[in-house]
Protein backbone atom coordinates (compact mmCIF):
# COMPACT_ATOMS: atom_id res chain seq x y z
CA UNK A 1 9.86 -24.27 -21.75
CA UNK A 2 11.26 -21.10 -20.58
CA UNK A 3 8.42 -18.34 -19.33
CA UNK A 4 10.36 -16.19 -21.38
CA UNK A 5 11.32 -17.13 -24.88
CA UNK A 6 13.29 -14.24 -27.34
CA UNK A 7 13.65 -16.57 -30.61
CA UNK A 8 15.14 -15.01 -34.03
CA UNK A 9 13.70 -11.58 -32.49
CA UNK A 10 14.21 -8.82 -35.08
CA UNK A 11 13.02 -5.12 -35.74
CA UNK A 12 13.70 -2.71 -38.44
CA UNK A 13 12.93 1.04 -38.84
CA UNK A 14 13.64 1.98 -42.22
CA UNK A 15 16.94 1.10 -42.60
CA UNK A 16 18.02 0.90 -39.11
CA UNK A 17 18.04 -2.69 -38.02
CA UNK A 18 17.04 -2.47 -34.17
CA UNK A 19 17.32 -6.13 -33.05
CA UNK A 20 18.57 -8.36 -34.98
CA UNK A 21 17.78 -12.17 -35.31
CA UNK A 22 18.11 -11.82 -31.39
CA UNK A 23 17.70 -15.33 -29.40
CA UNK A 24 17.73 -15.86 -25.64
CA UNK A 25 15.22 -17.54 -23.09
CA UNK A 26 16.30 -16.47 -19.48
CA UNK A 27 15.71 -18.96 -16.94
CA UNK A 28 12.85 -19.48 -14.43
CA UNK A 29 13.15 -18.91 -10.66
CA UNK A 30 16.82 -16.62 -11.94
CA UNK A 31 16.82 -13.37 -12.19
CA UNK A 32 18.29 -12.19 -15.76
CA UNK A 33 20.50 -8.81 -16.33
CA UNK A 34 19.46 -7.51 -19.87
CA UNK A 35 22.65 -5.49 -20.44
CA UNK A 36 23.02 -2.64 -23.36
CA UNK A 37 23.91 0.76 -24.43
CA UNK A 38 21.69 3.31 -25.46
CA UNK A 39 20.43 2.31 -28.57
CA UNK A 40 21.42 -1.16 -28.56
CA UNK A 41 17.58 -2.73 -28.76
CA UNK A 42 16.93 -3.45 -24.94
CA UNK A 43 13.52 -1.11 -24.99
CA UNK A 44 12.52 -2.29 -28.29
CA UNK A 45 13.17 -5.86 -27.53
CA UNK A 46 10.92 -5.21 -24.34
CA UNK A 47 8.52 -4.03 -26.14
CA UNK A 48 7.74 -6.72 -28.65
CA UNK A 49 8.15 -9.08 -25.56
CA UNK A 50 4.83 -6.97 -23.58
CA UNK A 51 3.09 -6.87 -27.30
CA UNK A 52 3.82 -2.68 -28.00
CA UNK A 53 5.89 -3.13 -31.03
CA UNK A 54 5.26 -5.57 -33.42
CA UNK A 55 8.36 -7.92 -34.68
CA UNK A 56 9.47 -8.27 -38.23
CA UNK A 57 10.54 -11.81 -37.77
CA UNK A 58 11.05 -14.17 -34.79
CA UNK A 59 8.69 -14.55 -31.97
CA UNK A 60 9.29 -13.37 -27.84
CA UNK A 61 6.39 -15.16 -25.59
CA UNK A 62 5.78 -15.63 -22.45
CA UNK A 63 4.69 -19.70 -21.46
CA UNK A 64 4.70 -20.40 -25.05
CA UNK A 65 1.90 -17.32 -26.10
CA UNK A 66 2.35 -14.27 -27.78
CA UNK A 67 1.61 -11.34 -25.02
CA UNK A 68 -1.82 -10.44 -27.31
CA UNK A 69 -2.91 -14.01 -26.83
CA UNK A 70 -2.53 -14.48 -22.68
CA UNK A 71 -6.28 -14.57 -21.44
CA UNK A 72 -5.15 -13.21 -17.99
CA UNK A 73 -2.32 -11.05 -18.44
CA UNK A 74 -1.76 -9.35 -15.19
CA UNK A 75 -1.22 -12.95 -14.21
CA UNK A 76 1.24 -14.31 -15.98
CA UNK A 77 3.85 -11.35 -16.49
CA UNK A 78 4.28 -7.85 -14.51
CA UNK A 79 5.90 -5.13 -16.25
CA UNK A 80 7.55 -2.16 -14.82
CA UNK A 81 8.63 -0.24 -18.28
CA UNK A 82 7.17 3.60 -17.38
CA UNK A 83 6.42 5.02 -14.56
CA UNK A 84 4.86 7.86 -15.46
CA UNK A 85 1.99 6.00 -17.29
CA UNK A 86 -0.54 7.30 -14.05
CA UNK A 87 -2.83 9.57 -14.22
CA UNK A 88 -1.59 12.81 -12.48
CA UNK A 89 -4.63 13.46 -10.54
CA UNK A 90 -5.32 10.42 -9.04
CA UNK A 91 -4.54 9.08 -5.90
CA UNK A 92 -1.81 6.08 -5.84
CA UNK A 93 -4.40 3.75 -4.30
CA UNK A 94 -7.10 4.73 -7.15
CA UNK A 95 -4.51 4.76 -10.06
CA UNK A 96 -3.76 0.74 -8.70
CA UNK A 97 -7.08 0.26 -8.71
CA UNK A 98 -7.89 0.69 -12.34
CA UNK A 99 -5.04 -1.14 -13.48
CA UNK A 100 -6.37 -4.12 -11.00
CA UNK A 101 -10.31 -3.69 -12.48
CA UNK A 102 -8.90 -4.86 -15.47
CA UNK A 103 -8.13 -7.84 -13.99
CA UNK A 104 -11.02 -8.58 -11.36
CA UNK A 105 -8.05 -7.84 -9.04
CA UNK A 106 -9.76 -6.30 -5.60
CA UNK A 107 -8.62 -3.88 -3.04
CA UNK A 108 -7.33 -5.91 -0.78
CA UNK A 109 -4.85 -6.89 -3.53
CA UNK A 110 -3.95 -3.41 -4.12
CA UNK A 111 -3.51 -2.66 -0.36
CA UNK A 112 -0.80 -5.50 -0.19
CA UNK A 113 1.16 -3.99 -3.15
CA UNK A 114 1.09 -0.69 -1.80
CA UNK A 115 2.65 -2.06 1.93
CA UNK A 116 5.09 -4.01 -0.60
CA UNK A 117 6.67 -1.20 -2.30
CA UNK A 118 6.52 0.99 1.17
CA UNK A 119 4.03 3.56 -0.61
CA UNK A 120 0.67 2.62 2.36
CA UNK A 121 1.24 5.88 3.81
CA UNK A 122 1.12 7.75 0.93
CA UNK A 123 -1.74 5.67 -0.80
CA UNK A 124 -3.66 8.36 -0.92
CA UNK A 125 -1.65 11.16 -2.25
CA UNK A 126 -2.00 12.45 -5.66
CA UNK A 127 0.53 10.83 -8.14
CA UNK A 128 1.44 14.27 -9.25
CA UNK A 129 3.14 15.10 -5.54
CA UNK A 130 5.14 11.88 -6.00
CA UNK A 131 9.13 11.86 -6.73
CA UNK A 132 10.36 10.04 -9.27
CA UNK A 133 11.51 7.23 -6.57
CA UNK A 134 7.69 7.14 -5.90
CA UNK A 135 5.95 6.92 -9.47
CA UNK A 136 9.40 4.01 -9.90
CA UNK A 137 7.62 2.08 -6.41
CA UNK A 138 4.35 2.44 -7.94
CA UNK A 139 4.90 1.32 -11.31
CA UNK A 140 6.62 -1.50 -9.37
CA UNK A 141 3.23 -2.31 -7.33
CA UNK A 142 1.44 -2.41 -10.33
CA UNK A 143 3.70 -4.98 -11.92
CA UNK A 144 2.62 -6.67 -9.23
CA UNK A 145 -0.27 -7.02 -8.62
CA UNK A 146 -1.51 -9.90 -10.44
CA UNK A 147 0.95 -12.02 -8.74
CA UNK A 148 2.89 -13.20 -11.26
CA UNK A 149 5.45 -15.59 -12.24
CA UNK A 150 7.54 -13.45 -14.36
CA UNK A 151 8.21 -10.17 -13.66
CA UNK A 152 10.16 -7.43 -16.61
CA UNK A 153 11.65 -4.54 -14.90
CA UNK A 154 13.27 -1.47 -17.51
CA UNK A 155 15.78 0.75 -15.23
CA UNK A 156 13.94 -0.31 -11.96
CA UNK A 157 16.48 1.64 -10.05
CA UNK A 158 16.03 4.85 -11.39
CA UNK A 159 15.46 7.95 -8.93
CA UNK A 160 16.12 6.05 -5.95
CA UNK A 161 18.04 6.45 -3.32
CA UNK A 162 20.51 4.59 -1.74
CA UNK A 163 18.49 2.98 0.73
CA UNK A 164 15.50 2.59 -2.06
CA UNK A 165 18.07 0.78 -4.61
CA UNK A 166 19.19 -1.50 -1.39
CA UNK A 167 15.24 -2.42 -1.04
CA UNK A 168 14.84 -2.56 -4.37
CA UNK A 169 18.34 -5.40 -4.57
CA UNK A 170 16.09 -6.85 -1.59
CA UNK A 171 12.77 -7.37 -3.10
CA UNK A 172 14.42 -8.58 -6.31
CA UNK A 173 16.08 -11.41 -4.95
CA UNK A 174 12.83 -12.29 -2.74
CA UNK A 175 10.65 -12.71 -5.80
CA UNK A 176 13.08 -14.63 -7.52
CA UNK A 177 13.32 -17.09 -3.99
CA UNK A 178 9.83 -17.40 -5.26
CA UNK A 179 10.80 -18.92 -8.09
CA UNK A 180 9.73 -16.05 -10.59
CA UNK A 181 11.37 -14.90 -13.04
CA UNK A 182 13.04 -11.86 -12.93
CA UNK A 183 14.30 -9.97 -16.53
CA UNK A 184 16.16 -6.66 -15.50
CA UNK A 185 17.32 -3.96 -17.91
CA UNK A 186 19.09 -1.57 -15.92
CA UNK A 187 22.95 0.78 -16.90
CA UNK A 188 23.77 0.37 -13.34
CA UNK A 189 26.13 -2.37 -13.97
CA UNK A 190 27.50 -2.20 -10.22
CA UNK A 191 24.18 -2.59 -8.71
CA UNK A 192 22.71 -5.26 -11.52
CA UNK A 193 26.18 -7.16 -10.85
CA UNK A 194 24.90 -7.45 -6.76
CA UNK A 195 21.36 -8.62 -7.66
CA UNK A 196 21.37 -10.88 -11.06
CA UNK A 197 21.98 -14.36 -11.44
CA UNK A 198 22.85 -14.56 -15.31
CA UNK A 199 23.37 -11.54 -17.90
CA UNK A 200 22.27 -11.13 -21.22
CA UNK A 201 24.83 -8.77 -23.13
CA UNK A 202 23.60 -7.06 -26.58
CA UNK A 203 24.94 -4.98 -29.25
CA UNK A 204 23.40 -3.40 -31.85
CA UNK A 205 20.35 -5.33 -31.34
CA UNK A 206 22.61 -8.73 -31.64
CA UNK A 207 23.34 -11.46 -28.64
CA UNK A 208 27.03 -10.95 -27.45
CA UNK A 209 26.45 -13.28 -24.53
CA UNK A 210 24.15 -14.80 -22.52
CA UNK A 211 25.66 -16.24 -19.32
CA UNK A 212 25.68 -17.16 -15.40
CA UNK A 213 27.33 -14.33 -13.90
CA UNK A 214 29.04 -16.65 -11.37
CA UNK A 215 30.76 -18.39 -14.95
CA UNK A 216 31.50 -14.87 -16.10
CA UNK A 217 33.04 -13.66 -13.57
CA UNK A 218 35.19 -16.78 -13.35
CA UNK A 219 35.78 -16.42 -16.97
CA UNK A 220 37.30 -12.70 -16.88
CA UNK A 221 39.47 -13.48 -13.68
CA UNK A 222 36.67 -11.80 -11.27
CA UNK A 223 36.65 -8.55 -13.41
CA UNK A 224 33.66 -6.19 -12.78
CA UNK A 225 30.02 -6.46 -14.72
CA UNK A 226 31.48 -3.25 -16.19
CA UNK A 227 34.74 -4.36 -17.19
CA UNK A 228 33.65 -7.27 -18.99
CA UNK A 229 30.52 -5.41 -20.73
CA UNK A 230 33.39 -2.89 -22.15
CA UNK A 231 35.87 -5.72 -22.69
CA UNK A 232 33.03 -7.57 -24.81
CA UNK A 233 31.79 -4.85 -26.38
CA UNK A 234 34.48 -2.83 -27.33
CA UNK A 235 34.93 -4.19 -31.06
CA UNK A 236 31.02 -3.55 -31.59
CA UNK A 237 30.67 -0.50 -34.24
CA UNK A 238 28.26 1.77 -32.94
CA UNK A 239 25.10 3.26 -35.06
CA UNK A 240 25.01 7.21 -34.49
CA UNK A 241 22.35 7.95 -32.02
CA UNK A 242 21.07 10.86 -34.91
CA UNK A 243 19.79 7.54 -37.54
CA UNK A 244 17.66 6.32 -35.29
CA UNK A 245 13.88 6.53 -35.96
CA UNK A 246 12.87 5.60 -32.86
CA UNK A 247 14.40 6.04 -28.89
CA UNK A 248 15.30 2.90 -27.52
């Protein structure tokens, strides 16, 4: 059993179909590229994985359970999907620390998060004086700090720098050595190509391909991420961003 299992996933809203009889389990100790555009279903799919949306049909679970049913959450699977979920006055350390109460998880836990994502010395800074690189490394600690084996990260690249995406590539690769699992949704094809294992390509909330990049690559005469998502995707009809009930 995959920790991860997407099976006959769908989602309406109204008349929009968001994902559609969607099917994929991404393998363990890999990390997965969950590959999109706007609108295609990769938040929404997310979503009903972590237990925020409720499916229509199908099923996503993680180690055979519904996310609802896990008895130790923070334990099984670490989600970075917001990172502006803190609260604005509190300190990094403190805004880690609630999440961990939740949990039983203790300080000393949160301490080693904080020195993980690079954020000790400003552990006790508000959140609000944070960048956006900095509320991205946070979110990141708290997806961490139950220690667990599968870890979903939406756009985990977003407002870092150069030297904070090559950390980021980095720490990626080091959990999955782990043998976590890693499911990344991320646009930045270039970057994803550099850090995933396998790729997960949808449309219109529908599977185009799901695929080692290695046998990818090798398929599409060493063409880029980019060029094959376009090449693959190109005879997908696009729904107009204005139907949609709901930003995904």
């Amino acid at each position: 059993m995959s920790a991860i299992e997407i099976c006959g996933l769908t989602k309406r809203f109204g008349a929009v179909t968001a994902v559609d009889n969607l099917t994929f389990a991404p393998v363990e100790g890999r990390v997965t590229g969950f590959v999109g555009a706007n609108g295609a279903g990769k938040t929404t799919t997310m979503r009903m994985l972590l237990g925020l949306s409720r499916p229509d049909a199908g099923s996503a679970t993680i180690n055979g359970h519904a996310y609802a049913e896990l008895k130790d959450p923070l334990r099984e699977i670490g989600a970075m999907v917001d990172p502006n979920v803190f609260h604005p006055n509190r300190s990094g350390r403190n805004a880690l620390r609630v999440v961990g109460k939740v949990a039983r998880i203790g300080d000393d836990r949160v301490d080693e998060v904080l020195d993980l994502v690079g954020l000790t010395a400003a552990a006790r800074r508000r959140v609000s004086g944070y960048s956006m690189g900095m509320r991205q490394r946070l979110a990141l600690a708290a997806a961490m700090l139950g220690d667990p084996g599968t870890i979903v990260l939406d756009e985990p690249a977003n407002g870092l720098d150069p030297q904070g995406v090559h950390w980021l590539r980095s720490l990626i690769r080091q959990l999955s050595a782990e043998g976590r699992t890693v499911f990344v949704s991320s646009h930045l094809l270039a970057e994803l190509a550099q850090t995933i294992d396998d790729v997960v390509i949808i449309a219109d909330g529908s599977l185009v391909v799901h695929q080692p990049m290695s046998a990818l690559l090798d398929r599409a005469d060493g063409s880029s991420l980019e060029d094959i998502y376009l090449e693959l995707t190109a005879s997908v009809p696009t729904v107009p961003t204005s139907t949609r009930k709901e930003s995904r």
